[in-house]
Every structure is written in C-alpha cells, then in structure tokens.
Protein backbone atom coordinates (compact mmCIF):
# COMPACT_ATOMS: atom_id res chain seq x y z
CA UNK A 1 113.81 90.26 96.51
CA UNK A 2 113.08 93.41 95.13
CA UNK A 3 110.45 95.51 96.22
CA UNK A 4 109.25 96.33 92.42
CA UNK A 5 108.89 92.93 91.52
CA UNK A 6 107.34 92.11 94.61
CA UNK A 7 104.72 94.62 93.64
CA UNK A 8 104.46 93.25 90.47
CA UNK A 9 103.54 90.33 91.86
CA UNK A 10 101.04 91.11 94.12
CA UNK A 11 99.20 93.23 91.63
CA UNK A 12 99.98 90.18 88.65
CA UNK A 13 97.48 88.03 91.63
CA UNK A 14 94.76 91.10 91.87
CA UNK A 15 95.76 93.15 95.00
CA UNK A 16 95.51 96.83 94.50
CA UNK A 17 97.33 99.85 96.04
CA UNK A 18 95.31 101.29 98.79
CA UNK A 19 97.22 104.06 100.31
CA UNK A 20 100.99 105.21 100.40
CA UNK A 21 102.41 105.69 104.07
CA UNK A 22 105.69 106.93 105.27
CA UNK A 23 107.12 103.70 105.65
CA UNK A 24 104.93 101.28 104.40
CA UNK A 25 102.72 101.14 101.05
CA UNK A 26 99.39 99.17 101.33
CA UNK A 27 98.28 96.69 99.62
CA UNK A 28 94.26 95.22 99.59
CA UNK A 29 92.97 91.82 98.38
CA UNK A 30 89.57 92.46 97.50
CA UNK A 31 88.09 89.68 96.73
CA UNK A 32 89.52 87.67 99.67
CA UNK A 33 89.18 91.11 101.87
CA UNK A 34 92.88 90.98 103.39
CA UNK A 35 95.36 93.92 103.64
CA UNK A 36 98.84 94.21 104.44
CA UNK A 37 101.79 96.57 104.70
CA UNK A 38 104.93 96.80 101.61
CA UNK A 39 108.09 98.07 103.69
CA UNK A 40 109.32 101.25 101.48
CA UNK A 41 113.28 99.90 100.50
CA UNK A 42 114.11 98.77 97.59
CA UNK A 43 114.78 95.22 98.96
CA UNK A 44 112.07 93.17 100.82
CA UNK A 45 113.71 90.01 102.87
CA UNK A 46 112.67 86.77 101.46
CA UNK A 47 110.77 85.80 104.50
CA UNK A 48 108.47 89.48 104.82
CA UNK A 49 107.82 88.83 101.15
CA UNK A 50 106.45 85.73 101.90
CA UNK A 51 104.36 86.92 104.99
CA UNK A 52 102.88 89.42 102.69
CA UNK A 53 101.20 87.06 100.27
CA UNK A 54 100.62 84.90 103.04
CA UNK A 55 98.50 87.76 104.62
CA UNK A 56 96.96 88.70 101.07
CA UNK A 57 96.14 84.73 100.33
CA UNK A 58 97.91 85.22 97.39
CA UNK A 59 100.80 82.14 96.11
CA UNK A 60 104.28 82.83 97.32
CA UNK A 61 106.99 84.58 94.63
C-alpha cells in the first residue's frame, strides 16, 4: 500500500506524528499510549502496514 494513504489512515483513527527519523517516521496513539515506526518509501508491504495498526490498536486498512 502506499505509504501516504497509510498515513492517512492512521491519522483518519487519531494517531499523531511524533518525530521524523532517518528511516522511519513515528507515529503515537495517545489515547491507547502505543507508538510505532512508518518505514520512509513510498510503498509499505501489506503485512508491516498491518503490524503498524496492530501496534497502534488501531483497525487494519
């Protein structure tokens, strides 16, 4: 999937950029207090997009 709509998604589901890294942007989930790591390219493999909003308790794209 693409990594902008990936980001879409995650902050459609109220996670919020925390910091920008040299290979990974992060991503916080306040209200459930979870963080996790964006890979920087442009596409994000189906399966680390799902680990993602697994890890920010978010529903799956």
């Amino acid at each position: 999937m693409k990594r902008l709509d990936l980001i879409r998604h995650l902050e459609r589901h109220g996670c919020e950029l925390l910091r920008e890294g040299g290979n990974h942007t992060i991503y916080v989930n306040r209200a459930a207090k979870k963080v996790s790591a964006v890979p920087r390219h442009r596409e994000v493999i189906e399966f680390t997009a799902r680990k993602i909003c697994k890890d920010l308790e978010i529903p799956r794209p």
